[in-house]
Protein backbone atom coordinates (compact mmCIF):
# COMPACT_ATOMS: atom_id res chain seq x y z
CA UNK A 1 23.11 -65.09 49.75
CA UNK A 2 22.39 -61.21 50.57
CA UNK A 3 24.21 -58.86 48.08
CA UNK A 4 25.24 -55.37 48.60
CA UNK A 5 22.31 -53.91 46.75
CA UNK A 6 19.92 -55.84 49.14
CA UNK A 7 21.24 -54.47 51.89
CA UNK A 8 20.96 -50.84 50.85
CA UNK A 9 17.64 -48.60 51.53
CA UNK A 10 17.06 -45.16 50.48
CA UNK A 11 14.46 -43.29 52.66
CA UNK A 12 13.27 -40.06 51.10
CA UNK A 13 11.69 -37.66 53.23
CA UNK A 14 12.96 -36.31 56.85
CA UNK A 15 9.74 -35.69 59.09
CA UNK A 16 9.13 -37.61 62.32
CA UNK A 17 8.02 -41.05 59.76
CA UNK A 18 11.52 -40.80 57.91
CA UNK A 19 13.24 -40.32 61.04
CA UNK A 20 12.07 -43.19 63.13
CA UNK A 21 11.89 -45.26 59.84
CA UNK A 22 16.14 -44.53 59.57
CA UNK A 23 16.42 -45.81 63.22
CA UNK A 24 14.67 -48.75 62.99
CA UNK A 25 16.14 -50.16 59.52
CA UNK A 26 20.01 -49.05 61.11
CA UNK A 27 19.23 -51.01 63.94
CA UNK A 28 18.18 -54.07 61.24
CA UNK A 29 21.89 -53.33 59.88
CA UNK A 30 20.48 -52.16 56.62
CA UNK A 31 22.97 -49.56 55.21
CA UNK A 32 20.73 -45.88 54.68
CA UNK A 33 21.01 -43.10 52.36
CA UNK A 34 18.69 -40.65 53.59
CA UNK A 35 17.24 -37.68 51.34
CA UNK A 36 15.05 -34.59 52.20
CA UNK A 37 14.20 -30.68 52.07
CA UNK A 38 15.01 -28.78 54.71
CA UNK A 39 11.84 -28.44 57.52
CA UNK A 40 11.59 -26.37 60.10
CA UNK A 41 10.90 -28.02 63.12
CA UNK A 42 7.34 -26.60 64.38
CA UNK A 43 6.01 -26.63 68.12
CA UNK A 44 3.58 -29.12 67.65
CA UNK A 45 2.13 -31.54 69.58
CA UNK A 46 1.13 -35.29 69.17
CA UNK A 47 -1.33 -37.59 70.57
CA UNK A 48 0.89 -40.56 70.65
CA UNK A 49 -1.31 -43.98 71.56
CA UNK A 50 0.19 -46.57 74.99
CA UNK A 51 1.94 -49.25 71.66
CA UNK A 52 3.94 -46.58 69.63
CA UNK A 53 5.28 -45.71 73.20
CA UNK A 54 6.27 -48.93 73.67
CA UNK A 55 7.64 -49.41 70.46
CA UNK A 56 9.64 -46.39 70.82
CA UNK A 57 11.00 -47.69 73.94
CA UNK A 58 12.28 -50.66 71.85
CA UNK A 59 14.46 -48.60 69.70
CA UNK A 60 16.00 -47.46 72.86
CA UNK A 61 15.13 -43.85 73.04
CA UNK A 62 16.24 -41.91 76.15
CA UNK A 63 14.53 -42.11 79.11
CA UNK A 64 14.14 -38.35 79.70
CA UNK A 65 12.04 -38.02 76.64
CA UNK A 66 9.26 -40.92 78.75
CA UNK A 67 9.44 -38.84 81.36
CA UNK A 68 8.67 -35.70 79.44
CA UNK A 69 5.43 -36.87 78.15
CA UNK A 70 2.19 -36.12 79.27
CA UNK A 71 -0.64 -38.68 80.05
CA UNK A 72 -4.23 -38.71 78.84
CA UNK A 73 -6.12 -40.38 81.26
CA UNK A 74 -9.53 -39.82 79.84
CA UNK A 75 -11.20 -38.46 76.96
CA UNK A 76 -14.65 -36.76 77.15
CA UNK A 77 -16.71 -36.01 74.00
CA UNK A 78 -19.71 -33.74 73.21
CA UNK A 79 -22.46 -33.24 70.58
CA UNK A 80 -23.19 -29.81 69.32
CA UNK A 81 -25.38 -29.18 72.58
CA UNK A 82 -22.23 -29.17 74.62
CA UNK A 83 -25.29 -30.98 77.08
CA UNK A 84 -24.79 -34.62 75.84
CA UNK A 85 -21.35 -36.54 76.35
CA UNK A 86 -19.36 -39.40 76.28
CA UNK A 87 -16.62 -40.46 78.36
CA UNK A 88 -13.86 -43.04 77.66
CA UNK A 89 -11.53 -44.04 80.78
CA UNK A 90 -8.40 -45.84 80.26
CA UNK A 91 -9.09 -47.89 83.29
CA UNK A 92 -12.43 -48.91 81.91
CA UNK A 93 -9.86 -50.75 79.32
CA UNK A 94 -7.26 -51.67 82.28
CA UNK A 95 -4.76 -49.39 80.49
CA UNK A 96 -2.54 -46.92 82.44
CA UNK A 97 -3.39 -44.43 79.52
CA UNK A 98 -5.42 -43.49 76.68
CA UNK A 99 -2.90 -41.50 74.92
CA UNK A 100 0.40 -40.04 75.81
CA UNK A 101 1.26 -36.30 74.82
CA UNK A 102 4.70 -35.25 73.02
CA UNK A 103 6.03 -32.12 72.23
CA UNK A 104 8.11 -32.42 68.64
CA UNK A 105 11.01 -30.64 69.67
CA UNK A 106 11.18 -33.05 72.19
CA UNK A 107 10.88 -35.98 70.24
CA UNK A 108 13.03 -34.73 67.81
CA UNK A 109 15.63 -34.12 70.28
CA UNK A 110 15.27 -37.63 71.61
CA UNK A 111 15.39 -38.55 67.98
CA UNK A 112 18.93 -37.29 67.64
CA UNK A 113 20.37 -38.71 70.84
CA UNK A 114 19.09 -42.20 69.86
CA UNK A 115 20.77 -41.92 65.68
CA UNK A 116 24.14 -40.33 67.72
CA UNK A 117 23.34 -37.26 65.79
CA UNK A 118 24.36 -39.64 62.68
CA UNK A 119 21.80 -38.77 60.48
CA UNK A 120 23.29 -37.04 57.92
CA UNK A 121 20.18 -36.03 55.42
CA UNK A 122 21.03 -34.74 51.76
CA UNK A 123 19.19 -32.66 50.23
CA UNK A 124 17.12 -33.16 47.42
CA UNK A 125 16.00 -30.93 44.95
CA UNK A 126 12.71 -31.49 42.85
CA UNK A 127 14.35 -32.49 39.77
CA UNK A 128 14.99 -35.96 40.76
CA UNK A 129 14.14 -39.48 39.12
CA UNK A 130 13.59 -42.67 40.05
CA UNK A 131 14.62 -45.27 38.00
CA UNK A 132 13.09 -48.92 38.02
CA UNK A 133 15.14 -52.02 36.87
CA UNK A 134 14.14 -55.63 38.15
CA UNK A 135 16.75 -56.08 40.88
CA UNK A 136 17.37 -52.72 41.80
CA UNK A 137 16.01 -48.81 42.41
CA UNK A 138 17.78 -46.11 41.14
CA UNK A 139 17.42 -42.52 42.45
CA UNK A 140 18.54 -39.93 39.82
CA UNK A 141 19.93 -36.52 41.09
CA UNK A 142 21.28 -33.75 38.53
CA UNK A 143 24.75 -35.30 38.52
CA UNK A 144 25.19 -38.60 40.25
CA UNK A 145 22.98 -41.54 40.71
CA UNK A 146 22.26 -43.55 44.09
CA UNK A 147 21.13 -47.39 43.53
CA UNK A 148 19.11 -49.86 46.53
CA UNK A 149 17.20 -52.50 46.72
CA UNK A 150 14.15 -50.51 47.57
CA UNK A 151 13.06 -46.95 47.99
CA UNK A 152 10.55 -45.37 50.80
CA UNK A 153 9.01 -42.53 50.31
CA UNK A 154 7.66 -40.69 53.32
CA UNK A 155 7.36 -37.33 51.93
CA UNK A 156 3.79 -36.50 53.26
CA UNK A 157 0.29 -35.82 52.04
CA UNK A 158 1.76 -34.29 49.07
CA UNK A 159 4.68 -36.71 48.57
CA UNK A 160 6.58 -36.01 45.31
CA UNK A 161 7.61 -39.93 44.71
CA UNK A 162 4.34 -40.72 44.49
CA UNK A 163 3.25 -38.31 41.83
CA UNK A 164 7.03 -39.22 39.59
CA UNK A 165 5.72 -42.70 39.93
CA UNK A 166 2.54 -42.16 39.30
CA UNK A 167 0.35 -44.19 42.08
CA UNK A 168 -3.04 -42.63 41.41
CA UNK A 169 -4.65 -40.85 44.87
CA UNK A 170 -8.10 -40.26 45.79
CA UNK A 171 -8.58 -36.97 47.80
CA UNK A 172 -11.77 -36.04 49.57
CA UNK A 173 -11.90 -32.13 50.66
CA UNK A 174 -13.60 -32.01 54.03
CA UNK A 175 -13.70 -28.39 52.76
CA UNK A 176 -12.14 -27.29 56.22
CA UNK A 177 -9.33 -26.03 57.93
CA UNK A 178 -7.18 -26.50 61.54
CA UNK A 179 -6.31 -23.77 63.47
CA UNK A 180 -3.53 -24.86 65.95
CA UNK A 181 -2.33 -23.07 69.06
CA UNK A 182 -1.92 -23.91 72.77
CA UNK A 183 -3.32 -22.01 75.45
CA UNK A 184 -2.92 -21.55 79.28
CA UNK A 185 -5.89 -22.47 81.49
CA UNK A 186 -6.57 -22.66 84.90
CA UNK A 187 -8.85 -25.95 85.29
CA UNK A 188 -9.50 -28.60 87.71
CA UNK A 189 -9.51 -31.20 85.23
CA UNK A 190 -5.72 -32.96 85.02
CA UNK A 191 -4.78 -35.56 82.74
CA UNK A 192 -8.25 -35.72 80.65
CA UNK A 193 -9.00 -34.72 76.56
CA UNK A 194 -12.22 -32.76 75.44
CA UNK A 195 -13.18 -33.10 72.00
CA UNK A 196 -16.61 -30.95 70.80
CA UNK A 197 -18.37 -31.89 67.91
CA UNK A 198 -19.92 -27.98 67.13
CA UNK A 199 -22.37 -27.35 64.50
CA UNK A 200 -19.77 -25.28 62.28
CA UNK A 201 -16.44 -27.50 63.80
CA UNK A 202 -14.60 -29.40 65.60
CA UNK A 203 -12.91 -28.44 68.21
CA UNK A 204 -10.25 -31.14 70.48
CA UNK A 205 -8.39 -29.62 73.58
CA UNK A 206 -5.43 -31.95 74.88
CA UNK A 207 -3.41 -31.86 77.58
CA UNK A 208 0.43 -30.98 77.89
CA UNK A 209 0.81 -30.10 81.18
CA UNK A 210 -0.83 -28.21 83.99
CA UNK A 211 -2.16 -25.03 82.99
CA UNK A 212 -1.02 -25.69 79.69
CA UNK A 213 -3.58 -27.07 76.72
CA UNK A 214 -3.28 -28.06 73.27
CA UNK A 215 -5.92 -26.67 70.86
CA UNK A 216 -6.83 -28.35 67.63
CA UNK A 217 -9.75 -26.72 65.74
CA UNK A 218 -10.84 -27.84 62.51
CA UNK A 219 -13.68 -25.32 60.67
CA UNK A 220 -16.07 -25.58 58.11
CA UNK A 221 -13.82 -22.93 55.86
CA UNK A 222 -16.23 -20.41 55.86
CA UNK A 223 -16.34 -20.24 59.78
CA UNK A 224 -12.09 -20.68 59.60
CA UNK A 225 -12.46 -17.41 57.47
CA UNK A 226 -14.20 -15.25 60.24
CA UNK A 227 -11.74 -17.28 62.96
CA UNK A 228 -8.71 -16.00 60.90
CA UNK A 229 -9.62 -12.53 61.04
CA UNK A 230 -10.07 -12.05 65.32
CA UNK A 231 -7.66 -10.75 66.95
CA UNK A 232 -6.43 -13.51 70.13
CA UNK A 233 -8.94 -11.53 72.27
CA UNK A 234 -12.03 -12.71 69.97
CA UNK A 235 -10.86 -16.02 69.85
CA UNK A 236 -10.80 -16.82 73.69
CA UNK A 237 -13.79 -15.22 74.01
CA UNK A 238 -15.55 -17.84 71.19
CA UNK A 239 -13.93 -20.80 73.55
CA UNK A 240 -14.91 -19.46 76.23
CA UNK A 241 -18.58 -19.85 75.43
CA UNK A 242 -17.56 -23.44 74.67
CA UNK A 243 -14.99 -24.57 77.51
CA UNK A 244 -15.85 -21.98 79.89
CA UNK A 245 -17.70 -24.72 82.00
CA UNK A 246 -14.03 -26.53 82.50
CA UNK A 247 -11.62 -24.22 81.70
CA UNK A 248 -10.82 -20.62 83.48
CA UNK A 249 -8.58 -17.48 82.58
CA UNK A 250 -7.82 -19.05 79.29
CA UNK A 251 -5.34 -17.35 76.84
CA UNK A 252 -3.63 -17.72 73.60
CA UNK A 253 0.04 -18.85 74.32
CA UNK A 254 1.41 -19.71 71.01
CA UNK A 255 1.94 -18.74 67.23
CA UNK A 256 -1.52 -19.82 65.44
CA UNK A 257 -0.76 -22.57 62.73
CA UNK A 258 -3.68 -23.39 60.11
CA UNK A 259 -3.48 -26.27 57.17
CA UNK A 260 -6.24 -27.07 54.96
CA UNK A 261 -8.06 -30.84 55.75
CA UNK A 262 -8.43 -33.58 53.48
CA UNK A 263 -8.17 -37.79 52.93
CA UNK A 264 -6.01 -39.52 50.87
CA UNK A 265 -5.90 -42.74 49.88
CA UNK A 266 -4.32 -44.51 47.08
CA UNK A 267 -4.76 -47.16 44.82
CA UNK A 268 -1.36 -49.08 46.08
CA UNK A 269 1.13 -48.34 48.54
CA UNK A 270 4.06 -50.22 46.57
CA UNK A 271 4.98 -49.76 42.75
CA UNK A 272 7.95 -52.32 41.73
CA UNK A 273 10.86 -51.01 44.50
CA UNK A 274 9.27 -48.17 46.11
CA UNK A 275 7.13 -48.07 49.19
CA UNK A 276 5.08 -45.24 50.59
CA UNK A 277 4.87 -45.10 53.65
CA UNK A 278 3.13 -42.32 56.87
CA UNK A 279 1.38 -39.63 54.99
CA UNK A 280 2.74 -40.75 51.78
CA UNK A 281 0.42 -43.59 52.00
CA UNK A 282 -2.77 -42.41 54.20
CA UNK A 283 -3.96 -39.13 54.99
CA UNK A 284 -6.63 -38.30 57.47
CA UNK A 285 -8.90 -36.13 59.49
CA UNK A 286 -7.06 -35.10 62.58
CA UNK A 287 -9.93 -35.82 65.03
CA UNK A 288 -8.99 -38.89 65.75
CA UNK A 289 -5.35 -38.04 66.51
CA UNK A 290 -4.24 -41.00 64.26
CA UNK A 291 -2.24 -39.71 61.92
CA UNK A 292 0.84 -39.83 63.78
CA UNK A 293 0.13 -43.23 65.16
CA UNK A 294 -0.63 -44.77 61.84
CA UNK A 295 2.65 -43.87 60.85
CA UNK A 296 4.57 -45.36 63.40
CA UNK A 297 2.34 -48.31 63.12
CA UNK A 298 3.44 -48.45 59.15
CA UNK A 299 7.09 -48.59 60.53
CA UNK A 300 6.04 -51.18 63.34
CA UNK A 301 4.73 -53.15 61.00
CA UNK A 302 7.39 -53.17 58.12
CA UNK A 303 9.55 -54.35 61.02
CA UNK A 304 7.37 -57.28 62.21
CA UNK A 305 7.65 -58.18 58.33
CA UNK A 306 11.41 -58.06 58.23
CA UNK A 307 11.70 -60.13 61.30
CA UNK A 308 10.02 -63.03 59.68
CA UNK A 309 13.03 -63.16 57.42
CA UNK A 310 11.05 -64.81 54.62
CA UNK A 311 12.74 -62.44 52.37
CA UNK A 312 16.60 -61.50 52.21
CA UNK A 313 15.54 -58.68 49.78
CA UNK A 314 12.49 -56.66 51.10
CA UNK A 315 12.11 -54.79 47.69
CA UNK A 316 11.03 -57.54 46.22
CA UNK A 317 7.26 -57.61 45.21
CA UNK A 318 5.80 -60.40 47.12
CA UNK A 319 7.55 -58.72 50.12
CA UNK A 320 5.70 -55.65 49.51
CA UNK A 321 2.38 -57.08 49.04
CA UNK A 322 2.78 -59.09 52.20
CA UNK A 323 3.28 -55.99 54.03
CA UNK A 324 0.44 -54.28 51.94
CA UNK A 325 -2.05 -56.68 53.32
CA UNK A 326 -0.69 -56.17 56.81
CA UNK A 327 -1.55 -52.32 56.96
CA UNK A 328 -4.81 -52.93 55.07
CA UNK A 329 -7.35 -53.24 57.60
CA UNK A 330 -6.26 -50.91 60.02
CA UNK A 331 -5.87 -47.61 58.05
CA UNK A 332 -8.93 -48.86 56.42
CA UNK A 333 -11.00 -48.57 59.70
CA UNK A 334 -9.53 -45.56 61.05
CA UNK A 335 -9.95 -43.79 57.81
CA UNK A 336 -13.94 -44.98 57.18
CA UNK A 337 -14.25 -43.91 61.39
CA UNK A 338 -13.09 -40.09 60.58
CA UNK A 339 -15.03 -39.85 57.39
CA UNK A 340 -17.73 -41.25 59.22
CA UNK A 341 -17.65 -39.32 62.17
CA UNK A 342 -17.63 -36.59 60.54
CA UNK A 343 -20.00 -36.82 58.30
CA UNK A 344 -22.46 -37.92 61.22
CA UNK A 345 -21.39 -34.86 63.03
CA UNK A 346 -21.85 -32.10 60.41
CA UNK A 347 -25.41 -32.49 60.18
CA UNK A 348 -27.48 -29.81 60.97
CA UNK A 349 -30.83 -31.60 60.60
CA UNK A 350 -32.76 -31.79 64.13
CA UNK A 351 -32.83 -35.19 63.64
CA UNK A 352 -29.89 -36.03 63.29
CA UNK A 353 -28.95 -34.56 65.98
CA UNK A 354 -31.44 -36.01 67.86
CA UNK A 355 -30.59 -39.43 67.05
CA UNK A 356 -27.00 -38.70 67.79
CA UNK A 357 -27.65 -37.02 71.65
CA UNK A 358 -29.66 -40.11 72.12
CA UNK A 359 -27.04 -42.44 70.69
CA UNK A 360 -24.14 -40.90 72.58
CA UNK A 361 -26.36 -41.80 75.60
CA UNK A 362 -26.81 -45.13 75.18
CA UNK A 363 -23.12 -45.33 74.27
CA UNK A 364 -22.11 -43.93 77.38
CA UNK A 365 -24.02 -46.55 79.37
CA UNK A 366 -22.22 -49.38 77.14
CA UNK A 367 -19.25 -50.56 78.75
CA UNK A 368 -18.75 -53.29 76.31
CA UNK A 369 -18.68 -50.46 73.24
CA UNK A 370 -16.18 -48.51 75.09
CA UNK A 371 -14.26 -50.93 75.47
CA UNK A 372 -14.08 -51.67 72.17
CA UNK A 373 -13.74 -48.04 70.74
CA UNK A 374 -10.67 -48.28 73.20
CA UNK A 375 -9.11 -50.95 72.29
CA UNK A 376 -8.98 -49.58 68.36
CA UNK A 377 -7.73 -46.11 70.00
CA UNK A 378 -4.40 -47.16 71.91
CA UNK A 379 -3.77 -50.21 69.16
């Protein structure tokens, strides 16, 4: 027999993860009390991959957010030489899509329509507690106390429930940073990512809409410093000796946003009632424009779980270590791919990188491969 307590969550953190997290547990008629600072929504843009789509079409979003987004048809990728490449196709796959691009005030405003605008966040302050006793968790504000069966943290890379509860993290510094921005183009190339793996960075250009391009570029830190200080000027005219070959009259048409890179992993993604969860739980190099999707496929996931109805009370521990195993794999091999790739790809030996030009060749000849790389891409 479910109790009350079993039946009441409290999600603490209100990004994108905590968002869609709320809508999905409502929908499970799980009663939420929903806690985080107040964020600023940014003009970002995500890479979102053809399942969290479809998954978000399950929770009954509107359709004018689908028809807002953007598709990525292809994805091209170079070496340092900007002479050798790669190509993926989504057809090769017989996929409509690689990737689908989102604006987040867009999703966010979706977001809103779909909760009825009944979110209602409080606020939390950085005093708080959390309290463990064997049937319940206990969130302690300054004056008042909030009890559940489980807590869910998705507070981000730097998630405060995870340091009060003290899950140990390992962080690797890539010892670079992302500069952000989008920029207008004239191009004949429609519906197809670029993605340059430079000597000094990395640089990804996505799609939003015609004439319109996303820019992610993450920098050794030293070359970020020299980046930071051009004027807009200076900075097209460094892309343009990189994507001048596919894009024309190019120019800076947004605020620059910069954030330092790094991994995180921890040594558990559960401790008695609480569950991290997005960021919280896995952090990761942007190039693969996973980060996102790894978080929705966290919530996907926990949902798949609580369908199974094994367990009336998902806070308890052999609930949370079924779902542990779950997510295991797949963050693994996404995060060992980005560490991977770029360790491969910031080596400035000549071999190296003539091992890599001639293994991007022989990958671009391999159907099979592709297909493969694919398949792991729009999972």
């Amino acid at each position: 027999m479910v109790n009350d307590i079993q039946k009441k969550i409290i999600i603490i953190g209100g990004g994108l993860i905590g968002e869609l997290l709320h809508i999905m547990l409502k929908s499970k008629g799980f009663e939420i009390n929903h806690f985080a600072k107040v964020s600023k929504i940014k003009n970002r843009t995500f890479a979102l991959s053809p399942s969290c789509i479809d998954w978000l079409r399950s929770l009954g979003f509107p359709s004018l957010f689908f028809e807002s987004l953007s598709e990525i048809k292809s994805m091209k990728i170079f070496d340092s030489s900007i002479k050798n490449s790669v190509t993926l196709n989504a057809e090769d796959a017989q996929n409509p899509a690689l990737a689908y691009m989102v604006n987040e005030k867009n999703f966010n405003e979706a977001i809103k329509k779909t909760l009825n605008n009944e979110k209602n966040f409080k606020k939390l302050s950085n005093d708080f507690e959390i309290k463990k006793e064997q049937e319940q968790a206990i969130l302690k504000l300054h004056n008042e106390e909030h009890k559940a069966s489980i807590i869910i943290a998705c507070d981000g890379a730097n998630s405060m429930v995870r340091e009060k509860i003290s899950i140990n993290s390992l962080k690797h510094d890539f010892k670079q940073t992302a500069l952000s921005f989008e920029l207008k183009v004239k191009s004949e190339i429609q519906k197809q990512a670029v993605q340059f793996f430079l000597k000094d960075s990395i640089l990804a250009v996505l799609p939003i809409r015609k004439g319109l391009v996303s820019i992610v570029w993450s920098c050794d830190n030293q070359f970020f410093e020299k980046l930071n200080n051009l004027d807009d000027k200076s900075i097209e005219n460094k892309l343009n000796l990189v994507i001048g070959n596919y894009y024309k009259d190019i120019k800076i048409a947004s605020q620059k946003e910069s954030f330092p890179l790094f991994m995180n992993s921890v040594e558990s993604i559960f401790k008695d009632r609480v569950l991290l969860i997005g960021d919280a739980a896995h952090f990761i190099h942007p190039m693969a424009g996973q980060g996102l999707n790894l978080g929705i496929r966290d919530i996907i996931s926990l949902e798949k779980n609580i369908d199974k109805k094994d367990y009336m009370d998902i806070g308890l521990r052999g609930f949370l270590r079924k779902y542990e195993r779950t997510r295991k794999e797949d963050v693994s091999q996404i995060g060992f791919l980005t560490l991977g790739l770029n360790w491969i790809f910031s080596k400035k030996s000549s071999i190296v990188i003539g091992v890599i030009a001639k293994g991007m060749g022989l990958l671009d000849k391999s159907k099979f491969i592709k297909q493969q790389l694919i398949k792991k891409a729009i999972s």
